[in-house]
N, C-alpha and C. Protein backbone atom coordinates (compact mmCIF):
# COMPACT_ATOMS: atom_id res chain seq x y z
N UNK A 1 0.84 -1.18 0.00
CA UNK A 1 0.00 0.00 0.00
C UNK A 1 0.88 1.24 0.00
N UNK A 2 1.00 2.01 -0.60
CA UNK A 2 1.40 3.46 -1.23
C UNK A 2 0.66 4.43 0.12
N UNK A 3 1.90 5.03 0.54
CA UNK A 3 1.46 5.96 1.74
C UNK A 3 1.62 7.39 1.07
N UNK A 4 0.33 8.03 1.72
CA UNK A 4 -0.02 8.98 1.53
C UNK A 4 1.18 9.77 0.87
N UNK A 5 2.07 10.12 1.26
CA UNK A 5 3.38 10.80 0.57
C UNK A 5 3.85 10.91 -0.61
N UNK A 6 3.69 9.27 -1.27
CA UNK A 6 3.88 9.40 -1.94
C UNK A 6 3.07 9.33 -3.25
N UNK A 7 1.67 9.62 -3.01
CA UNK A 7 0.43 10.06 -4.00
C UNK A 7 0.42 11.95 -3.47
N UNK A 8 0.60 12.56 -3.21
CA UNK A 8 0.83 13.66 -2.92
C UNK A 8 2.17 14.80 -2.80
N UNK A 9 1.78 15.52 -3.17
CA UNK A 9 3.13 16.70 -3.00
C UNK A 9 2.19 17.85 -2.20
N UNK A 10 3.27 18.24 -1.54
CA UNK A 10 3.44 19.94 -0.49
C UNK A 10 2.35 20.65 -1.18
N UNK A 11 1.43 21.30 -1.09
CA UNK A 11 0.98 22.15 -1.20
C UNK A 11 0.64 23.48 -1.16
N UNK A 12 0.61 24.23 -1.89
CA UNK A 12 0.55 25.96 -1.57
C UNK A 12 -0.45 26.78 -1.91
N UNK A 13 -0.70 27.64 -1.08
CA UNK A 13 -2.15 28.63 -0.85
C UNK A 13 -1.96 28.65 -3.17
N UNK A 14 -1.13 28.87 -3.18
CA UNK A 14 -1.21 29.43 -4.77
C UNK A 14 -1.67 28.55 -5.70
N UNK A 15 -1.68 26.85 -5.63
CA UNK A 15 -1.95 25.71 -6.11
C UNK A 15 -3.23 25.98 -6.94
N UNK A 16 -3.79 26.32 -8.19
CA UNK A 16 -5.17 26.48 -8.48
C UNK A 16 -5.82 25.55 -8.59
N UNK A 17 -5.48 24.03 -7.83
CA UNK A 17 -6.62 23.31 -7.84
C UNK A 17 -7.75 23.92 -6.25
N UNK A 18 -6.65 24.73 -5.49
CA UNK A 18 -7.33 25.13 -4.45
C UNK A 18 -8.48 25.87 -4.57
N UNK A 19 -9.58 26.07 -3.54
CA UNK A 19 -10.60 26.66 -3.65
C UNK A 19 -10.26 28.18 -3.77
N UNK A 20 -10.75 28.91 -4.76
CA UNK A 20 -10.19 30.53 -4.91
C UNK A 20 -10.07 31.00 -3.38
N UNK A 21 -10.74 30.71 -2.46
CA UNK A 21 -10.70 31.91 -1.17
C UNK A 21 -9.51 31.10 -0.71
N UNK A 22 -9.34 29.88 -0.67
CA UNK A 22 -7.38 29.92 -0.01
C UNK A 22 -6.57 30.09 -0.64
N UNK A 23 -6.68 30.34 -2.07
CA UNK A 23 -5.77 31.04 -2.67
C UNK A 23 -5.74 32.38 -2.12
N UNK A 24 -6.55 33.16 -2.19
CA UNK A 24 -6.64 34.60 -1.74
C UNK A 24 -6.20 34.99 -0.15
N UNK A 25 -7.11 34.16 0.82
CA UNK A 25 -7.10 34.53 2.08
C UNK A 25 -6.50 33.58 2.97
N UNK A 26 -5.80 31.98 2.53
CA UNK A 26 -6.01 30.65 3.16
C UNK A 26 -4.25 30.66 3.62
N UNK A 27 -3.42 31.66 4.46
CA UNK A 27 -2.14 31.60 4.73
C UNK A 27 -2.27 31.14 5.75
N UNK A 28 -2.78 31.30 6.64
CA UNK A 28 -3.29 30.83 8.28
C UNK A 28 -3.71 29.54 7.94
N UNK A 29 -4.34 29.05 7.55
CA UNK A 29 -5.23 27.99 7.18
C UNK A 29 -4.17 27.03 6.40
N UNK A 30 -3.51 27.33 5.38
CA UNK A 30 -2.11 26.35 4.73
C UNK A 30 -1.02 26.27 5.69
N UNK A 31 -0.28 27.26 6.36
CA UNK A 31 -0.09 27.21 7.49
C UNK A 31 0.11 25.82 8.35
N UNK A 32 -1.30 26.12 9.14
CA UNK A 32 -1.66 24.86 10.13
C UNK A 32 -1.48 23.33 9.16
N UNK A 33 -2.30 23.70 7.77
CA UNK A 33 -1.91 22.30 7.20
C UNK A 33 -0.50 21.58 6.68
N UNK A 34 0.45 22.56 6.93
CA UNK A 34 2.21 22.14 6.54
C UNK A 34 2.45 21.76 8.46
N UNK A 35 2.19 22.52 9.23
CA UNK A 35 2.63 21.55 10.77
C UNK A 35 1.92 20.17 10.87
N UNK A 36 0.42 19.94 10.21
CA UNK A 36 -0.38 18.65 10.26
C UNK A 36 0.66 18.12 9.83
N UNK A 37 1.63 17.29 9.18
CA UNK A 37 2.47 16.60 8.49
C UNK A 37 2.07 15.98 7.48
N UNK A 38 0.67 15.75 7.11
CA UNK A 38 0.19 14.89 6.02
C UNK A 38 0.22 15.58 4.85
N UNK A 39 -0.08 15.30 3.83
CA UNK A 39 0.12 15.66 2.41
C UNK A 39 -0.96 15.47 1.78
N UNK A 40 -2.17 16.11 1.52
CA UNK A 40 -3.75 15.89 1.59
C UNK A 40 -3.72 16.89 0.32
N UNK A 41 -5.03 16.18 -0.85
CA UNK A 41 -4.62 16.69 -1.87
C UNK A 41 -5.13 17.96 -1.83
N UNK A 42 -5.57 18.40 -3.35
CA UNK A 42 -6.49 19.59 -3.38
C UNK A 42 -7.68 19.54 -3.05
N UNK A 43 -8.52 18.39 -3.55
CA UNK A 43 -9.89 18.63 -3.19
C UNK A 43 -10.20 17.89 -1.80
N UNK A 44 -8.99 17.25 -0.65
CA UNK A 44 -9.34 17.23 0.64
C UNK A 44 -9.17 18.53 1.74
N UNK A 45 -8.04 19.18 1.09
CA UNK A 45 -8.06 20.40 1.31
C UNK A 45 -9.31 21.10 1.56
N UNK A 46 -10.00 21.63 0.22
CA UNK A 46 -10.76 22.20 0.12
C UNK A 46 -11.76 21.82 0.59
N UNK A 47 -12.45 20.48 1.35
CA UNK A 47 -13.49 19.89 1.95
C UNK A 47 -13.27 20.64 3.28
N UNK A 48 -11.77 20.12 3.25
CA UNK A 48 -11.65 20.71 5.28
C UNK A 48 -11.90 22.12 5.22
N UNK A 49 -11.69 23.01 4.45
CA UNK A 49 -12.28 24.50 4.52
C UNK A 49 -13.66 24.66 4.69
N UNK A 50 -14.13 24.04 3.65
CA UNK A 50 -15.63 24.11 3.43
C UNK A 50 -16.32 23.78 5.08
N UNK A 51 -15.35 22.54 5.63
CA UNK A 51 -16.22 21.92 7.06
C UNK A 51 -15.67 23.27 7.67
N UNK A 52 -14.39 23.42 7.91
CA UNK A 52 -14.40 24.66 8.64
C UNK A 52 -15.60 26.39 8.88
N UNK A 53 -15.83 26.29 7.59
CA UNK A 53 -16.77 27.01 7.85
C UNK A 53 -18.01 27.40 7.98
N UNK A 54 -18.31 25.59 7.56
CA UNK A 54 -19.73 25.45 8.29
C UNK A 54 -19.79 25.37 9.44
N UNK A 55 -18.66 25.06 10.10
CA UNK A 55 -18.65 24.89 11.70
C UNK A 55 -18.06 25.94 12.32
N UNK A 56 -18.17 27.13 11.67
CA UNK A 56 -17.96 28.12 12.20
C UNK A 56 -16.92 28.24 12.56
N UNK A 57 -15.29 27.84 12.26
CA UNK A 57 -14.16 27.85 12.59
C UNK A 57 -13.81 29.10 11.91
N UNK A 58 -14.15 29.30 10.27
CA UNK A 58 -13.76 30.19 9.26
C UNK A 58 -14.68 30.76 9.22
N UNK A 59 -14.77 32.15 9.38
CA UNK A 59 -16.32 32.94 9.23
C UNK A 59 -16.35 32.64 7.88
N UNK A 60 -17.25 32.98 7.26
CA UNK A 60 -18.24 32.32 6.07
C UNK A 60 -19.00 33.81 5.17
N UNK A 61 -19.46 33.36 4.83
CA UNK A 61 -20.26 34.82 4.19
C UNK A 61 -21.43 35.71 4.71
N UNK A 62 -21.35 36.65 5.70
CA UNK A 62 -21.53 37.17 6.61
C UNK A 62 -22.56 38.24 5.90
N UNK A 63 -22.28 39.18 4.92
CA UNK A 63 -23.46 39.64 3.96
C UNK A 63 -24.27 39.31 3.45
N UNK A 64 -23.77 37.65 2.98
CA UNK A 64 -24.80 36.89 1.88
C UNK A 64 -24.97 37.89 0.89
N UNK A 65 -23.36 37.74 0.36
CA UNK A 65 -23.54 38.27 -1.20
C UNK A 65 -22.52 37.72 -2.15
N UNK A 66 -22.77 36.13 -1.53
CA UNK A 66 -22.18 34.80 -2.66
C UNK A 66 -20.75 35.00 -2.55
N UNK A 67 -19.93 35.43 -1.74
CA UNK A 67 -18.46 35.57 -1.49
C UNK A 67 -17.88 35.90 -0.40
N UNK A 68 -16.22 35.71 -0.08
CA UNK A 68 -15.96 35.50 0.84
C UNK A 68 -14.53 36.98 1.39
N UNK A 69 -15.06 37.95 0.13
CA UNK A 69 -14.39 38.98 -0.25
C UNK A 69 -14.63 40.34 0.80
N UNK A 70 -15.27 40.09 1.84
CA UNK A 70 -15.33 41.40 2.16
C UNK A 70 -15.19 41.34 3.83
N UNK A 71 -14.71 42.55 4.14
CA UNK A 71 -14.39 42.54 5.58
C UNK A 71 -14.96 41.40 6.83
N UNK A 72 -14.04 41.04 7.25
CA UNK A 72 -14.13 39.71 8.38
C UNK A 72 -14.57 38.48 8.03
N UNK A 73 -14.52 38.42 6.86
CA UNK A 73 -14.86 36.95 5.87
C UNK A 73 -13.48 36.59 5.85
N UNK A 74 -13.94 34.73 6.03
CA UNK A 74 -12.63 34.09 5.38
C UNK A 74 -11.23 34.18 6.50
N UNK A 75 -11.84 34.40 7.69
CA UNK A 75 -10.68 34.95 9.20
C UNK A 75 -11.44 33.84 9.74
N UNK A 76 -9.94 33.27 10.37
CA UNK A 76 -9.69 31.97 11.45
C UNK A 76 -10.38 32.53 12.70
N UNK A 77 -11.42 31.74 13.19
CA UNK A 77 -12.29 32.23 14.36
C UNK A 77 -11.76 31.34 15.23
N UNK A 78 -12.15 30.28 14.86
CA UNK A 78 -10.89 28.96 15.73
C UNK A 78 -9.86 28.60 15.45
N UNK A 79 -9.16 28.58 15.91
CA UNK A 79 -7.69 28.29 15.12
C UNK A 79 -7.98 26.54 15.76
N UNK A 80 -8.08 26.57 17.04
CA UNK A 80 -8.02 24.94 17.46
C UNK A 80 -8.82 24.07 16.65
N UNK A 81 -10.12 24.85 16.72
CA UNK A 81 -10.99 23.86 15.75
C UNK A 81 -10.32 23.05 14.26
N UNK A 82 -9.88 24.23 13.42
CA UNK A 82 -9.25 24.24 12.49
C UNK A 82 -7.92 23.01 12.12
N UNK A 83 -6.73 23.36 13.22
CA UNK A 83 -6.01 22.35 13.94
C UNK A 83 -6.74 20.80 13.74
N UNK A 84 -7.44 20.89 14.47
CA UNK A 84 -8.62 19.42 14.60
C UNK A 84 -8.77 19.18 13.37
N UNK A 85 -9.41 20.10 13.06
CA UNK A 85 -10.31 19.60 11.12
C UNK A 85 -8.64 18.75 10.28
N UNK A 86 -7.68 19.29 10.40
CA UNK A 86 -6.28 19.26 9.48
C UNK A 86 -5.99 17.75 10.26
N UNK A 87 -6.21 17.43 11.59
CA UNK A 87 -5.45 16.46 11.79
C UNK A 87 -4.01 16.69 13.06
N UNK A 88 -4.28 17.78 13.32
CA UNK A 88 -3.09 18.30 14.28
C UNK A 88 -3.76 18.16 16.07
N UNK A 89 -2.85 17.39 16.45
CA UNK A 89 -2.90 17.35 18.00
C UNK A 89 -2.79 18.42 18.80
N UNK A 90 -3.22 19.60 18.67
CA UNK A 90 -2.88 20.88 18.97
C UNK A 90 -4.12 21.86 19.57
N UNK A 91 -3.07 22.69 20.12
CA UNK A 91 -4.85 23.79 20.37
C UNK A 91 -3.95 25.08 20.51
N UNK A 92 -4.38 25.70 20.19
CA UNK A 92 -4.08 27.31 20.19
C UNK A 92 -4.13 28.09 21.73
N UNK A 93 -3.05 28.89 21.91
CA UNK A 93 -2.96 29.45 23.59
C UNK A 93 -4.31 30.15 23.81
N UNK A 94 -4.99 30.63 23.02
CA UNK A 94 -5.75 31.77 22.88
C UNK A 94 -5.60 33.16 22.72
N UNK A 95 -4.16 33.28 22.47
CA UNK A 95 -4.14 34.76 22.80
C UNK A 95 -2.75 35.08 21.05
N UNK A 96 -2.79 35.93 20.78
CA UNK A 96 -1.23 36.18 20.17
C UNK A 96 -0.26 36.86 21.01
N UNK A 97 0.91 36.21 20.03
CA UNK A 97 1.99 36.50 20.96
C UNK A 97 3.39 37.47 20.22
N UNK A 98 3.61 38.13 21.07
CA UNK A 98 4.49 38.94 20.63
C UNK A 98 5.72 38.37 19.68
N UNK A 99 6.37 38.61 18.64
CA UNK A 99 7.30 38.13 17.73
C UNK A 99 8.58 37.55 18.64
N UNK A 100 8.55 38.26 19.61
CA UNK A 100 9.77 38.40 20.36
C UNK A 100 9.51 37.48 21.65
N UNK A 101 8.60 37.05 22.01
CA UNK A 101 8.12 35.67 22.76
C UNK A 101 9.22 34.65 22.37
N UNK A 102 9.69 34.04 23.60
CA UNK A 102 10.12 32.47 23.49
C UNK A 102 9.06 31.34 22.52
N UNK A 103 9.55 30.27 21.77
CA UNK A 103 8.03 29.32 21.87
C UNK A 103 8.98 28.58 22.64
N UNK A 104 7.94 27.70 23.61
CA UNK A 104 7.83 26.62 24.36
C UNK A 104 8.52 25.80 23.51
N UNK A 105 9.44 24.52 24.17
CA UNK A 105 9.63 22.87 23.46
C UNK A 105 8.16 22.14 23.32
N UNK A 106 8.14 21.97 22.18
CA UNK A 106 6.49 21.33 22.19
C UNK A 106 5.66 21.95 21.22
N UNK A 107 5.90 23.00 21.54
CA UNK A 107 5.04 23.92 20.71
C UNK A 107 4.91 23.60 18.89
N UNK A 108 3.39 24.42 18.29
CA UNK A 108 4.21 24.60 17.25
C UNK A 108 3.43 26.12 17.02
N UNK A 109 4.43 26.95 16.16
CA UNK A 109 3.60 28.15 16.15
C UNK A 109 3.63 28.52 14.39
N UNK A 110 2.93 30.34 14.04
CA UNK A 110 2.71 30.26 13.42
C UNK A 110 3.37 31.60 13.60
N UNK A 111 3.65 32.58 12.30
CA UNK A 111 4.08 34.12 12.27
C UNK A 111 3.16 34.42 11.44
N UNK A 112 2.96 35.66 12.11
CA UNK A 112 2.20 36.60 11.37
C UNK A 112 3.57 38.06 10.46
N UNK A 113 3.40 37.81 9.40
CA UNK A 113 4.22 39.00 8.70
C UNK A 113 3.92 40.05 8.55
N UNK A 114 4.15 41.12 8.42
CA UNK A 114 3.68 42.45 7.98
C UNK A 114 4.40 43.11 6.96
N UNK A 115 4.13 43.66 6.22
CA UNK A 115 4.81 44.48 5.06
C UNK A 115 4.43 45.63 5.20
N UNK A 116 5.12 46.93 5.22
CA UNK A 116 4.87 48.39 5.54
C UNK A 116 4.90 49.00 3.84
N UNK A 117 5.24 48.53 3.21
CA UNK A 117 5.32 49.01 1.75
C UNK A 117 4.10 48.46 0.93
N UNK A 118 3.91 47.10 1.23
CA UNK A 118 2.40 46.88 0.35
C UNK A 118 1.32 47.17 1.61
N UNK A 119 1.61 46.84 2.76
CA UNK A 119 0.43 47.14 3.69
C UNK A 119 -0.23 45.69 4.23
N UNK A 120 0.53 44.41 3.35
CA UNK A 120 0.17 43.18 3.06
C UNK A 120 0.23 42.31 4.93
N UNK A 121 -0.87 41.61 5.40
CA UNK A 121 -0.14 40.75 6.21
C UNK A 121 -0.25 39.22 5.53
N UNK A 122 0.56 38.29 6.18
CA UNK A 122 0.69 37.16 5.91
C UNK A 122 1.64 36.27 6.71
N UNK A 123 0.63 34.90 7.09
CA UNK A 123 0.80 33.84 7.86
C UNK A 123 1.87 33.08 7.01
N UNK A 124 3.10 32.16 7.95
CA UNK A 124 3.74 31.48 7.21
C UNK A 124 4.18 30.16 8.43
N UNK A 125 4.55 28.98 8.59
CA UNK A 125 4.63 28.32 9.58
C UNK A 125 6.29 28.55 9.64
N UNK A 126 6.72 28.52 11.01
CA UNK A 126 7.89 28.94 11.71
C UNK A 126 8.25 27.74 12.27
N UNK A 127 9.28 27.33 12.46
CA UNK A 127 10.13 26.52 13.71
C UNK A 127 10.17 27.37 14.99
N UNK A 128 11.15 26.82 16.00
CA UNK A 128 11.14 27.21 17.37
C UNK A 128 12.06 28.38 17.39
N UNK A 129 12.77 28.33 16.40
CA UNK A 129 13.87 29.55 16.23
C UNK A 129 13.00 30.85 15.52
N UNK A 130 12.07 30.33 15.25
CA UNK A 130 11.61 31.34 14.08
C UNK A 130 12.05 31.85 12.91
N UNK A 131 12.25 30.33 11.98
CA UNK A 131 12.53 30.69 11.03
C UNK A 131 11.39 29.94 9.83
N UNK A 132 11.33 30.45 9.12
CA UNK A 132 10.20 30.18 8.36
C UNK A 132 10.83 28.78 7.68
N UNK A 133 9.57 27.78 7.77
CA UNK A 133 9.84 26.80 7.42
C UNK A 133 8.77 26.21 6.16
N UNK A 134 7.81 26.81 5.87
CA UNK A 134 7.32 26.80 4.99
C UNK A 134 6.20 28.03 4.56
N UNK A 135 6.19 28.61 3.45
CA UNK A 135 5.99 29.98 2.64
C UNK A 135 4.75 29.63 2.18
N UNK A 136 3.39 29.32 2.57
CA UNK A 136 2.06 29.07 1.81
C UNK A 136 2.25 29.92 0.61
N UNK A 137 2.65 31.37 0.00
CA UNK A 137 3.18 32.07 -1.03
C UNK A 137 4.87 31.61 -1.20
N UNK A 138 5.40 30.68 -2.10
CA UNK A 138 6.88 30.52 -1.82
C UNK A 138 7.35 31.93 -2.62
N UNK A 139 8.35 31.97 -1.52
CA UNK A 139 8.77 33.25 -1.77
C UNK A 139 8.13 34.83 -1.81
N UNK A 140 7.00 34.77 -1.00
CA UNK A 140 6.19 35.77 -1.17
C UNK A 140 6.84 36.79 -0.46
N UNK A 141 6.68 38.49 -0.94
CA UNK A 141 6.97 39.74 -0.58
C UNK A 141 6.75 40.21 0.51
N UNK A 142 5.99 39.66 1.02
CA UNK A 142 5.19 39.91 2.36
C UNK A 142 6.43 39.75 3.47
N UNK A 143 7.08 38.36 3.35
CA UNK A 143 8.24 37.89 4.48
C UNK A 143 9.39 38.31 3.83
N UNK A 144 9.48 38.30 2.18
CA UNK A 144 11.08 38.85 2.02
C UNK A 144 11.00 39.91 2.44
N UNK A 145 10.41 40.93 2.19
CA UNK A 145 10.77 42.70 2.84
C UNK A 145 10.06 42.92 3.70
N UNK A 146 9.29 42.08 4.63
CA UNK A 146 8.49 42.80 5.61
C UNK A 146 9.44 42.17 6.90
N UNK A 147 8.50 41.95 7.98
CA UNK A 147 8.81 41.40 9.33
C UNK A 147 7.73 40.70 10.41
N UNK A 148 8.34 40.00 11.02
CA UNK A 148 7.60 39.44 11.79
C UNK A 148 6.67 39.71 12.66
N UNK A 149 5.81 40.13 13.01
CA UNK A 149 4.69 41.28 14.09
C UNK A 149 4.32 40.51 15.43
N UNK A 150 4.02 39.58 14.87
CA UNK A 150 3.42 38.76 15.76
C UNK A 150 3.50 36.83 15.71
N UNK A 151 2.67 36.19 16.59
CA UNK A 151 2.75 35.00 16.04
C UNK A 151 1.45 34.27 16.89
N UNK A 152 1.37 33.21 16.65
CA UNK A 152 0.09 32.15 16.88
C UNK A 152 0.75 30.82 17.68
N UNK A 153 0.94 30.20 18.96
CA UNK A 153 0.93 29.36 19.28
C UNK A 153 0.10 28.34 19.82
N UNK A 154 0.68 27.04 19.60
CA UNK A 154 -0.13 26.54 19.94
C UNK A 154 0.31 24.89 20.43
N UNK A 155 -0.08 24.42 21.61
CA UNK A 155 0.40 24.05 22.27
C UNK A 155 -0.30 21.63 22.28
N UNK A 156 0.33 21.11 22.69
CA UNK A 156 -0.15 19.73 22.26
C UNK A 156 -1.41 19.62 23.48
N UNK A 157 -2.47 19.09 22.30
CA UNK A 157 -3.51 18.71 23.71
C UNK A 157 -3.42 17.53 24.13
């Protein structure tokens, strides 16, 4: 039997088999799914979004005007939930944490980037050192010229 790995490759928010809104908004969300360790294609991906936001993890379309384009749409409400949906033994501290925070042994966290020139933020998954270990945008502008602001931990349940 052929393990998952090797019917699958890494995936990235940019992948267009992905559902357009994680292409657009899904850095937080690809993120958590590069610490899950599994390699889940496009259209399991895109199921676990879809559950996410029927279950209210991912706000959803809040106007009801058929998209996920407009203010506070498409934002991680649960991050733990989310965690869960992907497959990750994890739960979120509840709180963010300063860039400049220790993480815990154990941990796994997440950075939040900022860019002062596009105005752009963007999620990327970090190691314990804080170094970016995988780019849901590879190579995106956001982390080459911006900086780190903040971050997301989250701890084994």
């Amino acid at each position: 039997m052929k393990h998952i790995r090797d019917k699958y490759k890494l995936l990235h928010q940019t992948d267009k088999e992905l559902d357009k809104y994680i292409q657009r908004y899904g850095c937080y969300f690809m993120s958590l799914y590069y610490h899950a360790g599994e390699l889940y294609s496009a259209d399991r991906l895109n199921e676990i979004w879809e559950k996410c936001i029927e279950l209210g993890y991912i706000s959803g379309d809040l106007n009801g005007d058929g998209d996920l384009d407009d203010y506070n749409e498409a934002v991680m409400v649960n991050p733990s939930g989310v965690a869960k949906e992907l497959g990750l033994p994890y739960k979120y501290i509840g709180k963010h944490s300063e860039g400049t925070d220790k993480i815990p042994n154990g941990y796994i966290a997440v950075g939040c980037f900022y860019n002062e020139r596009t105005k752009f933020t963007h999620f990327v998954a970090i190691n314990k050192y804080k170094t970016v270990i995988y780019d849901p945008i590879p190579n995106s502008v956001t982390v080459r010229e911006g900086k780190m602001v903040s971050m997301r931990l989250f701890s084994p349940v």
